[in-house]
Protein backbone atom coordinates (compact mmCIF):
# COMPACT_ATOMS: atom_id res chain seq x y z
CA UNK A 1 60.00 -16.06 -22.89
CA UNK A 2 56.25 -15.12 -22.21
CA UNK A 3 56.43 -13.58 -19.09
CA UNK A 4 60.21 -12.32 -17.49
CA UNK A 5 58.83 -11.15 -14.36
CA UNK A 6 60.17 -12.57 -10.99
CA UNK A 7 59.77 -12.48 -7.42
CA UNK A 8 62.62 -13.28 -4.50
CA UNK A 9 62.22 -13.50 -1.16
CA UNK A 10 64.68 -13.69 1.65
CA UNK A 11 64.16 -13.95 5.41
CA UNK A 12 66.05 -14.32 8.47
CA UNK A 13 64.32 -17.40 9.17
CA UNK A 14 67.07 -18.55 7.18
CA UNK A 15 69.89 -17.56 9.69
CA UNK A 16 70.10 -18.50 12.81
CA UNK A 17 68.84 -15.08 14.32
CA UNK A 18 64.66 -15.34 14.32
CA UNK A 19 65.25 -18.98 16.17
CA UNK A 20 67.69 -17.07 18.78
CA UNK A 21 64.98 -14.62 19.63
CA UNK A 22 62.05 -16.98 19.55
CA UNK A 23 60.27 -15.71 16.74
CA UNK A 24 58.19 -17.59 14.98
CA UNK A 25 59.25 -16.85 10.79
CA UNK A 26 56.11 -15.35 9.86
CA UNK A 27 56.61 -13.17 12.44
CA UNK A 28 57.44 -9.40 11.01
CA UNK A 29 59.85 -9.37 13.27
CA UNK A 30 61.43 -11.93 11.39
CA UNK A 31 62.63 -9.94 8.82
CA UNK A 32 61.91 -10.27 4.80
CA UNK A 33 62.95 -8.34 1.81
CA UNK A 34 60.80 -8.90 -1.42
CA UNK A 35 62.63 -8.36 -4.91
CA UNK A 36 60.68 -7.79 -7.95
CA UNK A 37 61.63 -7.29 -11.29
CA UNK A 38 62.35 -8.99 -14.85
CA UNK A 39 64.84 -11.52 -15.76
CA UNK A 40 67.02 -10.46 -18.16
CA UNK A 41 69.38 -12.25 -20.86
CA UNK A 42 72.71 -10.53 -20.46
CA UNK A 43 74.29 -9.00 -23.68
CA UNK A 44 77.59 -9.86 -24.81
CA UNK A 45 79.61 -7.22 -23.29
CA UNK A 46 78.32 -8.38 -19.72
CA UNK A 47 78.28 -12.48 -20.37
CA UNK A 48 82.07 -12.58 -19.48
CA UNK A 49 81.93 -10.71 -16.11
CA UNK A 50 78.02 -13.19 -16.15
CA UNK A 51 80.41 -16.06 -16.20
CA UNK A 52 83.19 -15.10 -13.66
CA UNK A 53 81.08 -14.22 -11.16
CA UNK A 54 78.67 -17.37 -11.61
CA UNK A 55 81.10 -20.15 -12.12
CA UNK A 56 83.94 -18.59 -9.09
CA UNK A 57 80.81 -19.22 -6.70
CA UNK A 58 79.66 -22.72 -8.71
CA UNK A 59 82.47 -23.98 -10.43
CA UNK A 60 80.96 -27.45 -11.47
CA UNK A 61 78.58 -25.78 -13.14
CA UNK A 62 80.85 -24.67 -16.34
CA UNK A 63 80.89 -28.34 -16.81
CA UNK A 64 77.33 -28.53 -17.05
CA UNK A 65 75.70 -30.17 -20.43
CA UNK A 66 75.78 -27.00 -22.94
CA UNK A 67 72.94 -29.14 -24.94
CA UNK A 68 70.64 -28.02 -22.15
CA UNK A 69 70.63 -24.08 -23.78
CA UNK A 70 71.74 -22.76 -20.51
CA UNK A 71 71.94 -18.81 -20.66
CA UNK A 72 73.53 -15.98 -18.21
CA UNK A 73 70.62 -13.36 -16.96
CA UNK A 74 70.40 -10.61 -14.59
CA UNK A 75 67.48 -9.73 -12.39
CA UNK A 76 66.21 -6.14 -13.48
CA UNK A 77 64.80 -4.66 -9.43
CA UNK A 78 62.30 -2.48 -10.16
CA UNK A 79 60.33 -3.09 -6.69
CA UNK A 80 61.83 -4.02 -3.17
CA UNK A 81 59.89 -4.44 -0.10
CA UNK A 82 60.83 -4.92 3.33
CA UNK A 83 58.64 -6.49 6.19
CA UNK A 84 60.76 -5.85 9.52
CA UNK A 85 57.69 -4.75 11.54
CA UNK A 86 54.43 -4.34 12.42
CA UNK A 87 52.00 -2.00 10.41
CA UNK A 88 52.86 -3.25 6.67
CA UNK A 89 55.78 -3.05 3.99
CA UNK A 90 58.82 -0.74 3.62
CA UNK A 91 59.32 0.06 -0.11
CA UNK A 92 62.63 1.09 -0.60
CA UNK A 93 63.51 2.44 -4.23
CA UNK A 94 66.34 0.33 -6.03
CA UNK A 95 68.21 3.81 -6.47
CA UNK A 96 68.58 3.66 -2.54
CA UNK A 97 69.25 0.23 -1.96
CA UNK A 98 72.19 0.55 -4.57
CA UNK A 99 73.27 3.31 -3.12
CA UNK A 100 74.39 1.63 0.16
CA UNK A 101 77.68 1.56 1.01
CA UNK A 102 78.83 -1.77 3.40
C-alpha cells in the first residue's frame, strides 16, 4: 500500500539450456530479462478475466481462505531489461515487447 513498485527477474538458468552449454548463470550469456513496474489492484471490469486466468493455471487456489483479504493485481511494465551479452543491458520499451507476435 506504501510502495507498489516491483521487480521480476527471469533467467535461463532456470531451463535446462545455460547447464547444456556450460555456462555458469551469472554468466550474460545466460540470459535474463528484468521487469519493472507497479502492482496494480485490478478494477472490476478486469477481476473476472483476473480470476479465469489465475485459478485455470492454480485451481486450488479459489479454495483458498477468503479471510486472508486475497486480491487480483496486474503488474504495470514500465521498464524491461535484457542481459544476453557482454557490454551491459538491452532496454526494450514495453510498446515493443507487446508488440511481438509468437
Amino acid at each position: 500500500q506504501i510502495n507498489s513498485n516491483a521487480s521480476l527477474t527471469v533467467s535461463l538458468a532456470q531451463t535446462p539450456y545455460c547447464k547444456k552449454h556450460r555456462y555458469d548463470p551469472q554468466n550474460p550469456l545466460c540470459a535474463h530479462i528484468i521487469f519493472c513496474g507497479s502492482i496494480v489492484k485490478v478494477n472490476d471490469s478486469e477481476a473476472d478475466l483476473a480470476k479465469k486466468a489465475l485459478f485455470s493455471r492454480h485451481p486450488e487456489m479459489e479454495s483458498w481462505p477468503k479471510d486472508h483479504n486475497w486480491f487480483f493485481a496486474k503488474f504495470n511494465i514500465t521498464n524491461i531489461w535484457v542481459l544476453d551479452y557482454f557490454g551491459g543491458l538491452k532496454i526494450v520499451t514495453p510498446e515493443d515487447y507487446y508488440s511481438v507476435k509468437p
